[in-house]
C-alpha atoms as a PDB file:
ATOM      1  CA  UNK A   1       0.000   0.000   0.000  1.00  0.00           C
ATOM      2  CA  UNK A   2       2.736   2.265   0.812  1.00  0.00           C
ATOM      3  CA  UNK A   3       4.138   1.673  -3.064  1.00  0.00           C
ATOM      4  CA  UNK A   4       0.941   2.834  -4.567  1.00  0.00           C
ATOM      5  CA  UNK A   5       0.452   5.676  -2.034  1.00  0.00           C
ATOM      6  CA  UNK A   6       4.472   6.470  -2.664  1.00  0.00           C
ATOM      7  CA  UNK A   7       3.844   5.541  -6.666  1.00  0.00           C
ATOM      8  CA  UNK A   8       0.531   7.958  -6.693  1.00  0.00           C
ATOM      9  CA  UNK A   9       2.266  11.252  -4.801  1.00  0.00           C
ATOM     10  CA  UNK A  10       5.015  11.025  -7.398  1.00  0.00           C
ATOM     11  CA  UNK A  11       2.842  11.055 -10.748  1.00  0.00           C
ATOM     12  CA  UNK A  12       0.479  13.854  -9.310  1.00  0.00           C
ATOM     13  CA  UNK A  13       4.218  15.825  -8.680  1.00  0.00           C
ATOM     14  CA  UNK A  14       5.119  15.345 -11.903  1.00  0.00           C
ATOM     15  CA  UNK A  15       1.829  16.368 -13.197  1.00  0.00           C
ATOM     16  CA  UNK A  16       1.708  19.457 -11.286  1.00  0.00           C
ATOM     17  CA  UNK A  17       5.680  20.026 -12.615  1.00  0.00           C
ATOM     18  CA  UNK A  18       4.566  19.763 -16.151  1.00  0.00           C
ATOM     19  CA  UNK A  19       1.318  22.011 -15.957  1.00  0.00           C
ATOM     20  CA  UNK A  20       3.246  24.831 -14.458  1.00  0.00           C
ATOM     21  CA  UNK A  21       6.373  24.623 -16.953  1.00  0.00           C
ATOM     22  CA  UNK A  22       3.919  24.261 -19.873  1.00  0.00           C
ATOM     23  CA  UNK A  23       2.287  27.718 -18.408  1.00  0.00           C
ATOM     24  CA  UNK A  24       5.405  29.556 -18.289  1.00  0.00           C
ATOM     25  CA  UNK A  25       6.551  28.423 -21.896  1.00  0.00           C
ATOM     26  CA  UNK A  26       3.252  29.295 -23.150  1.00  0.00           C
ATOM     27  CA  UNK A  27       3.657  32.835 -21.620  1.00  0.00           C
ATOM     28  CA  UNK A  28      -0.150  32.056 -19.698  1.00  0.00           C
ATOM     29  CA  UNK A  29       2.607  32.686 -16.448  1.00  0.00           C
ATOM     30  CA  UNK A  30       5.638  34.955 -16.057  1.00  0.00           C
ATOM     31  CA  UNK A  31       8.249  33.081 -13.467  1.00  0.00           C
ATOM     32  CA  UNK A  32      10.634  30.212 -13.212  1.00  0.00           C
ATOM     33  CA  UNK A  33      10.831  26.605 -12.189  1.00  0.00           C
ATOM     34  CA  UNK A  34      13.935  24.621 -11.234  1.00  0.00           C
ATOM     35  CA  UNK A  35      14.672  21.703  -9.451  1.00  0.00           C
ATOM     36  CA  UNK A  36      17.734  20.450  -7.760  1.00  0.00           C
ATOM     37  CA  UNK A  37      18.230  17.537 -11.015  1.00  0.00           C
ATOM     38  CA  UNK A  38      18.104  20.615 -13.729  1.00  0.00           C
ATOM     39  CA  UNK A  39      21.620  20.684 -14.884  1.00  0.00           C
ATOM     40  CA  UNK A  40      23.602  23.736 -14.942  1.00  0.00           C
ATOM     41  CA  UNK A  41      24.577  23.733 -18.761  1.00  0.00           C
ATOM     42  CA  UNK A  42      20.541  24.137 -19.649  1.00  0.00           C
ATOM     43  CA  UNK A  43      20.727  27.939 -18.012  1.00  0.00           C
ATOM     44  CA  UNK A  44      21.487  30.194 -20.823  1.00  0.00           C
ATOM     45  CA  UNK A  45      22.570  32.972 -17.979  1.00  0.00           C
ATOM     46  CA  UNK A  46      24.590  31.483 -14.931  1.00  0.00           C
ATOM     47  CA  UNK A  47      27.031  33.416 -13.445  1.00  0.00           C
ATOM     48  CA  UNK A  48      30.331  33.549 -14.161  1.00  0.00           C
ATOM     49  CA  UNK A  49      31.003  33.579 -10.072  1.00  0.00           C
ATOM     50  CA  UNK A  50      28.722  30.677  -9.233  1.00  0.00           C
ATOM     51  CA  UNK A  51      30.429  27.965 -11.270  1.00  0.00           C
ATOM     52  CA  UNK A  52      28.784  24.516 -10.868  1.00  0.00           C
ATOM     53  CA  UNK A  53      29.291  21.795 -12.769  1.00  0.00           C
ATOM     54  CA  UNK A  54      26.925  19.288 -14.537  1.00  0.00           C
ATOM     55  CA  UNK A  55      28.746  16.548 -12.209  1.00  0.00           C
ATOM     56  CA  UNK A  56      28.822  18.970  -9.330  1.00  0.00           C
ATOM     57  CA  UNK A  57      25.129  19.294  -9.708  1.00  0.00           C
ATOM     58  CA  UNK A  58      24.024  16.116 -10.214  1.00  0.00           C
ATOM     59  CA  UNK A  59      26.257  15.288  -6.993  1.00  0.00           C
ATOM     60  CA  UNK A  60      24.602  18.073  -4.680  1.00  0.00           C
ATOM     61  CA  UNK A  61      21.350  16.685  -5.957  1.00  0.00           C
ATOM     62  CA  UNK A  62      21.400  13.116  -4.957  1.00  0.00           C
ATOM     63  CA  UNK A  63      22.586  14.304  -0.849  1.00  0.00           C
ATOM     64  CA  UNK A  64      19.548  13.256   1.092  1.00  0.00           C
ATOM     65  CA  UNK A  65      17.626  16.554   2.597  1.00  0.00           C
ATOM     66  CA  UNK A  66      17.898  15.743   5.975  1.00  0.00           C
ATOM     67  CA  UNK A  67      18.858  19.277   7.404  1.00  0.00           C
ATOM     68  CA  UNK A  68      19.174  17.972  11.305  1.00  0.00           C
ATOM     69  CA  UNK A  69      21.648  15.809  10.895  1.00  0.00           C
ATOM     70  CA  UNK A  70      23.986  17.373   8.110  1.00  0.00           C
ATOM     71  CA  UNK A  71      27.225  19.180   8.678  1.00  0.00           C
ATOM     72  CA  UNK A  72      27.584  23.354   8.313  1.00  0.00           C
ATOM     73  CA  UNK A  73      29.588  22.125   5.425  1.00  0.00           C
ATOM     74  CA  UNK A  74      27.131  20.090   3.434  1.00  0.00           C
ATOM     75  CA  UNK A  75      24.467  22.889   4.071  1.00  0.00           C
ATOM     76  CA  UNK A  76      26.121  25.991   3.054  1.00  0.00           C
ATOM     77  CA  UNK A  77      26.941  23.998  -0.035  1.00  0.00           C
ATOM     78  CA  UNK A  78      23.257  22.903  -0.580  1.00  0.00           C
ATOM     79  CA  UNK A  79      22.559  26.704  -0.037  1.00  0.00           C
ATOM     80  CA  UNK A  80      25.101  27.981  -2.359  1.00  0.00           C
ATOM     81  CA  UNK A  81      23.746  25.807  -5.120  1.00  0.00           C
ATOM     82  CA  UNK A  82      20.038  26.674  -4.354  1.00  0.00           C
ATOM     83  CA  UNK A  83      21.497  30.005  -4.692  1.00  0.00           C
ATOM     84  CA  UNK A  84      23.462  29.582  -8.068  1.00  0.00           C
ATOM     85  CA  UNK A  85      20.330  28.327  -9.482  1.00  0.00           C
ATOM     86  CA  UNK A  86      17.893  30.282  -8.166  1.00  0.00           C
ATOM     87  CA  UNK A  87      19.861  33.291  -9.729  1.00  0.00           C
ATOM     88  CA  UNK A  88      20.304  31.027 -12.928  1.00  0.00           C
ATOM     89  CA  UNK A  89      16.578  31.010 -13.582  1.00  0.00           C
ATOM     90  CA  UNK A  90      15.654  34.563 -11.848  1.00  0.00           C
ATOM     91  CA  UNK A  91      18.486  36.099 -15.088  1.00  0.00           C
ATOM     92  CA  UNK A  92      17.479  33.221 -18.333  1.00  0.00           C
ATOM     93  CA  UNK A  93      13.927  33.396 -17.531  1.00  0.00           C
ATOM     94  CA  UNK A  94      12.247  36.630 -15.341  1.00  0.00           C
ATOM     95  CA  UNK A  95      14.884  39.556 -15.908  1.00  0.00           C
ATOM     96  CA  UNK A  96      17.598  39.057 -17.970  1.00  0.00           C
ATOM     97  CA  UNK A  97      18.694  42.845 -16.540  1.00  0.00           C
ATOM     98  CA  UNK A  98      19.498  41.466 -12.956  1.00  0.00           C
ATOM     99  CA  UNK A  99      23.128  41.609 -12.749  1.00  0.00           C
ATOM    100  CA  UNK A 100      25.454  38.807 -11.513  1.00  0.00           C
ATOM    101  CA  UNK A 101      26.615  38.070  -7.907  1.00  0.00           C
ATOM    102  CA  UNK A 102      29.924  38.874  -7.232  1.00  0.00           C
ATOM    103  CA  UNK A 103      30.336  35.468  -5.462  1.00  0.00           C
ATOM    104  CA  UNK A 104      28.215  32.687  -3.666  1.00  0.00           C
ATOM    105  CA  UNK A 105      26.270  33.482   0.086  1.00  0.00           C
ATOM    106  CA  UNK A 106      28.118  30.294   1.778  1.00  0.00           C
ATOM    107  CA  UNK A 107      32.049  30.457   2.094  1.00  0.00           C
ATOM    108  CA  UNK A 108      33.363  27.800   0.192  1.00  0.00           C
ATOM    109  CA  UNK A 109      30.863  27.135  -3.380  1.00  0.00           C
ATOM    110  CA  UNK A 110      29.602  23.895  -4.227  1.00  0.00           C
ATOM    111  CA  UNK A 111      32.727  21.797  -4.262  1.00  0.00           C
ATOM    112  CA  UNK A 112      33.488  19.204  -2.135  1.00  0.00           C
END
């Protein structure tokens, strides 16, 4: 039961991703949507300051979110790629005007 249940909360995610990027491409929404598995190489605008690599990414991605138990370490570098990519998609895809950080929030970046 917990499969299905598990199995059912996952398609109605992925419905809900695909309504909302379909929206934004259509131009029916202004905005941006990311998620932790988008690789860094799709943003047409990431900053020159906040390099992360496709590896890197995919890396920082699969780290289980369990903030209580992780490190300072492994959270500013969770933060600093939430960061990176927030200001990815806030420059490619809301206002291409916004200009780049001069670095990321987090000593330290995104590398291990």
């Amino acid at each position: 039961m917990i499969r299905v249940l598990l199995a059912f909360m996952a398609q109605v995610g992925s419905l809900r991703h695909s309504e909302i990027a379909a929206a934004l491409n259509s131009g029916r929404r202004k905005g941006g949507l990311w998620t932790c598995v988008t690789p860094p190489s799709e943003y047409p605008r990431w900053a020159s300051a906040l390099a992360v690599s496709d590896a890197t990414a995919a890396q920082i991605a699969a780290i289980p979110i369990r903030l209580l138990g992780m490190n300072d370490f492994k959270r500013h570098r969770l933060a600093n790629f939430g960061y990176a990519i927030t200001d990815a998609t806030l420059r490619s895809y809301v206002d291409q005007t916004l200009p780049e950080p001069s670095g990321f929030p987090w000593p330290g970046g995104v590398q291990e």
